[in-house]
Protein backbone atom coordinates (compact mmCIF):
# COMPACT_ATOMS: atom_id res chain seq x y z
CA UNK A 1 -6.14 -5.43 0.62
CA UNK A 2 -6.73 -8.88 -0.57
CA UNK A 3 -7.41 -9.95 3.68
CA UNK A 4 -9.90 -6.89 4.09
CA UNK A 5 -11.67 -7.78 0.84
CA UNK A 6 -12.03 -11.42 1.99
CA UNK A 7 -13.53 -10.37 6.00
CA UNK A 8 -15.43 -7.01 4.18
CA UNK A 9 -17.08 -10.22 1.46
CA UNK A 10 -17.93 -12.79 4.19
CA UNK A 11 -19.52 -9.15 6.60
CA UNK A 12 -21.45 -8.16 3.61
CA UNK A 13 -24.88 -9.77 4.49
CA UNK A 14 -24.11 -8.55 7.99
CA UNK A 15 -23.50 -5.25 7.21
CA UNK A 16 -26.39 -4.73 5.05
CA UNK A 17 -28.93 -7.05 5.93
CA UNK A 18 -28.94 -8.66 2.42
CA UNK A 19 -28.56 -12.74 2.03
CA UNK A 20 -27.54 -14.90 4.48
CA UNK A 21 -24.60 -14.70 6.94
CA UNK A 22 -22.28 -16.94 7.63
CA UNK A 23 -20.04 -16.95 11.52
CA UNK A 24 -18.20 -20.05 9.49
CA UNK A 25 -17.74 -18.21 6.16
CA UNK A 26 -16.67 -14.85 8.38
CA UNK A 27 -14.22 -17.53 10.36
CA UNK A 28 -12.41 -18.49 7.24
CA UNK A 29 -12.38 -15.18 6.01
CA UNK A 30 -10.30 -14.02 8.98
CA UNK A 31 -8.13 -17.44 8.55
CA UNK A 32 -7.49 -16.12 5.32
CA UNK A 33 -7.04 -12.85 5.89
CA UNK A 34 -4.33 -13.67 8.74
CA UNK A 35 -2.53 -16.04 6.62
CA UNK A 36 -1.98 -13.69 3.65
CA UNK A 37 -0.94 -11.01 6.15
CA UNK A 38 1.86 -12.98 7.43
CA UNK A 39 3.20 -13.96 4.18
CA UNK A 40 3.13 -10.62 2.95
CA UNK A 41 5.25 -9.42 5.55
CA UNK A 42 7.57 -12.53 5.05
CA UNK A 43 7.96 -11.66 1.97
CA UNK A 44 8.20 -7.88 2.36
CA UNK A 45 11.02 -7.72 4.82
CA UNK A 46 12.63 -10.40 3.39
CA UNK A 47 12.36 -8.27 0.03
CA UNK A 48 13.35 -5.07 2.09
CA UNK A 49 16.12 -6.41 4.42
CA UNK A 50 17.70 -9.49 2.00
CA UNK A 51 16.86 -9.11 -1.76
CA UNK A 52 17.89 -5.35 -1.74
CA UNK A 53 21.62 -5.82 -0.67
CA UNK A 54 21.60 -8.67 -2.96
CA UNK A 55 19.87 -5.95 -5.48
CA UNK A 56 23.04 -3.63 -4.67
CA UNK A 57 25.71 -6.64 -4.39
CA UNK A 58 24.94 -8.13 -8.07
CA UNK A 59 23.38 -5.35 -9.21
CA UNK A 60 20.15 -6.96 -10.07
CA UNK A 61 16.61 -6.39 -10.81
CA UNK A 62 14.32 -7.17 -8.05
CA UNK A 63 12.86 -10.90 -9.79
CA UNK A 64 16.32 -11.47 -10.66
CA UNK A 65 17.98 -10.99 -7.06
CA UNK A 66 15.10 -13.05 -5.58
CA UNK A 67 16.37 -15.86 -7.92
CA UNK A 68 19.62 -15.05 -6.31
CA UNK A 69 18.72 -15.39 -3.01
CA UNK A 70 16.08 -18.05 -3.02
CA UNK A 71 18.65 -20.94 -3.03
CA UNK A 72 19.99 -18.80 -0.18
CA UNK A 73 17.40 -19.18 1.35
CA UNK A 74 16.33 -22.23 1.08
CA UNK A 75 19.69 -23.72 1.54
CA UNK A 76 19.79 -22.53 4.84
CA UNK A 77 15.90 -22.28 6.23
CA UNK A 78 17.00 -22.83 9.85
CA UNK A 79 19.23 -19.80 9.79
CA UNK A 80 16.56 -17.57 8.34
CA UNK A 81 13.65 -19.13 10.48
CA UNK A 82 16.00 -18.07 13.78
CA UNK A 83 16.04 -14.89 12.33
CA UNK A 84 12.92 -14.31 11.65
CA UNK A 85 11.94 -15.14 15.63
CA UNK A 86 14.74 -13.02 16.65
CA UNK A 87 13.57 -9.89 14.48
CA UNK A 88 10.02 -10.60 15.65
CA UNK A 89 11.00 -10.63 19.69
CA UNK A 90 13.93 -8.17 19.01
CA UNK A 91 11.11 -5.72 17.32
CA UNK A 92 8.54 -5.73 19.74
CA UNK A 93 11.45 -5.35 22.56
CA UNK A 94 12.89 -2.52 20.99
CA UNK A 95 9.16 -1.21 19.93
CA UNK A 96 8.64 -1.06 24.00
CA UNK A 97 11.51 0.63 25.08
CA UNK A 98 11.67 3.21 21.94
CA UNK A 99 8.32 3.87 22.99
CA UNK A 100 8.90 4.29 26.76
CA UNK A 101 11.21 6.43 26.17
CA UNK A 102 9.85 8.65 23.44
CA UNK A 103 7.32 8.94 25.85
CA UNK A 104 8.94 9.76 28.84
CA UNK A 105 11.14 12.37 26.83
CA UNK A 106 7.07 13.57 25.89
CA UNK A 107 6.54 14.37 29.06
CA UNK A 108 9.66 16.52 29.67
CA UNK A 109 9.32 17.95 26.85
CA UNK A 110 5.89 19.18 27.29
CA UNK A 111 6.83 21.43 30.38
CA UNK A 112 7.97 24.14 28.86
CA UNK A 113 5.71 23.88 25.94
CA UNK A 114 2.64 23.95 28.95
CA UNK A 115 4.17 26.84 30.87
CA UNK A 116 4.64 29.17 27.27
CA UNK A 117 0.71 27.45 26.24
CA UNK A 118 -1.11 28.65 29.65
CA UNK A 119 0.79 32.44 29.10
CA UNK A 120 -0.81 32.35 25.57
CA UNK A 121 -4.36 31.61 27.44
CA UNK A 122 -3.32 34.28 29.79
CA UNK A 123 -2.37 36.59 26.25
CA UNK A 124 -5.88 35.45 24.65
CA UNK A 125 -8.08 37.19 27.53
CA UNK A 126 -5.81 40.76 26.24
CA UNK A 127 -5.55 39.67 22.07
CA UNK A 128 -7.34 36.80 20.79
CA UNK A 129 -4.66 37.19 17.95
CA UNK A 130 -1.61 37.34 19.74
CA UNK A 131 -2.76 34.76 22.06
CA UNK A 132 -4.09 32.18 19.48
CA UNK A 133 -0.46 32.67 17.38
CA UNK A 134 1.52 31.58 20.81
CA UNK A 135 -0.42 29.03 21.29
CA UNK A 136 -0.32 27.75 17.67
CA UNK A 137 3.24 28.10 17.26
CA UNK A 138 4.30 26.04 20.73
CA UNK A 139 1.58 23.65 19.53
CA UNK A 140 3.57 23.29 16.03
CA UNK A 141 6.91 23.65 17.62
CA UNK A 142 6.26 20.72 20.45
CA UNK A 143 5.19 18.60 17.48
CA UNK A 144 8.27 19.29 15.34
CA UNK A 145 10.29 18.55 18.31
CA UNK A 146 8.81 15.52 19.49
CA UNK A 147 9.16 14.28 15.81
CA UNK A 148 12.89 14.81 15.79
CA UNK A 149 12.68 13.35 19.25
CA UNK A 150 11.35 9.87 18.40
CA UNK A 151 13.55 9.99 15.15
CA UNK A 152 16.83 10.48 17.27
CA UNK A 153 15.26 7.41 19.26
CA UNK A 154 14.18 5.03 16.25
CA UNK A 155 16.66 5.66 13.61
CA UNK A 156 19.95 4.38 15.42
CA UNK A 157 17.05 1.13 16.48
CA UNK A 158 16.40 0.75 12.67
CA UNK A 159 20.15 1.17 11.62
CA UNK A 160 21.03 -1.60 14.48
CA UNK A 161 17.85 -4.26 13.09
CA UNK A 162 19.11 -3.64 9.40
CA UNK A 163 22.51 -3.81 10.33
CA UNK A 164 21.74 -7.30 11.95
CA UNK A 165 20.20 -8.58 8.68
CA UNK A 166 22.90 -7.45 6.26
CA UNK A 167 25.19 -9.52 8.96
CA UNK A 168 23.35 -12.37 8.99
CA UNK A 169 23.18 -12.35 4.82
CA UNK A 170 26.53 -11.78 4.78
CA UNK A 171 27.14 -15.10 7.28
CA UNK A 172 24.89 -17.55 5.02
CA UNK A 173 26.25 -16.16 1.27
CA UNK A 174 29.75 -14.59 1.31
CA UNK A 175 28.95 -13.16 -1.99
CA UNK A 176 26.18 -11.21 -0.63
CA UNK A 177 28.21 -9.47 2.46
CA UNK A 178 27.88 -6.22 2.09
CA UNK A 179 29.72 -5.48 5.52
CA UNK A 180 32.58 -7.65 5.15
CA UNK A 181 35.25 -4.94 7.03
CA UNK A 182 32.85 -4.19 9.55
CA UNK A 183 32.50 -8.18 9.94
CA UNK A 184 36.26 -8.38 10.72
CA UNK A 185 36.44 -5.61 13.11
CA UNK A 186 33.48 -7.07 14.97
CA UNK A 187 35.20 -10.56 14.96
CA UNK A 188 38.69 -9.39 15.63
């Protein structure tokens, strides 16, 4: 919000032909904007995928877990910047293939869903009521399906990228591990 409100400020004159714009003003905005974008998603994941099982480990507020984890943190930077590149490459990678896939399973999918839709076209030219329901309902079912489609595909993904985090907390602050037995079955 506070990015959008900085490029929508420094477009303003642009946009409505009033005052003077600025490409160097506009620039910065965009500088700005990018900037605050990446720190909030620093801090959000690290909030979502750190400070939570710290949250659940101490049971702590979430000010008082960040105070927790921030010498965590900082005590071991090089650990957390790894991560941080890994999650980013491992995310888009994943991203990809969940996405090829999803698609591909689309595209399967859709065959029956096309041969039941043309028969409702065919049913529309005898009852424009009858017809219009088939195709409505295989339009809704096809959704519904794909939905639990990609959620069979991206939930086991998401388990696996959260699962890495809470073993990588657990490997820079023993007190934080919230997967210590799955840990030693891993390692054993």
């Amino acid at each position: 919000m506070v990015a959008g409100g900085a490029i929508a400020a420094a477009a303003w004159p642009l946009l409505t032909g009033n005052g003077s714009f600025s490409v160097i003003l506009l620039l910065l905005a965009i500088g700005v904007a990018f900037v605050v974008a990446i720190v909030s998603s620093l801090v959000n994941g690290f909030t979502t995928q750190f400070v939570v099982p710290v949250m659940i480990a101490e049971n702590r507020n979430v000010l008082a877990a960040w105070r927790r984890f921030w010498p965590t943190l900082t005590g071991q930077w090089k650990q957390y910047l790894v991560y941080v590149f890994v999650r980013f490459v491992l995310s888009i990678a994943v991203g990809l293939v969940v996405g090829i896939v999803t698609f591909v399973g689309m595209l399967i999918l859709a065959i029956p869903f096309v041969i039941v839709g043309v028969g409702g076209v065919a049913l529309l030219s005898v009852s424009e009521i009858a017809g219009g329901a088939l195709i409505a309902i295989t339009i809704a079912l096809f959704v519904l399906l794909l939905f639990v489609l990609a959620l069979l595909l991206s939930v086991p993904v998401q388990t696996f990228l959260r699962y890495y985090a809470l073993l990588v907390l657990g490997d820079t602050e023993a007190a934080f591990d919230l997967v210590d037995e799955q840990r030693q079955a891993i390692r054993a």
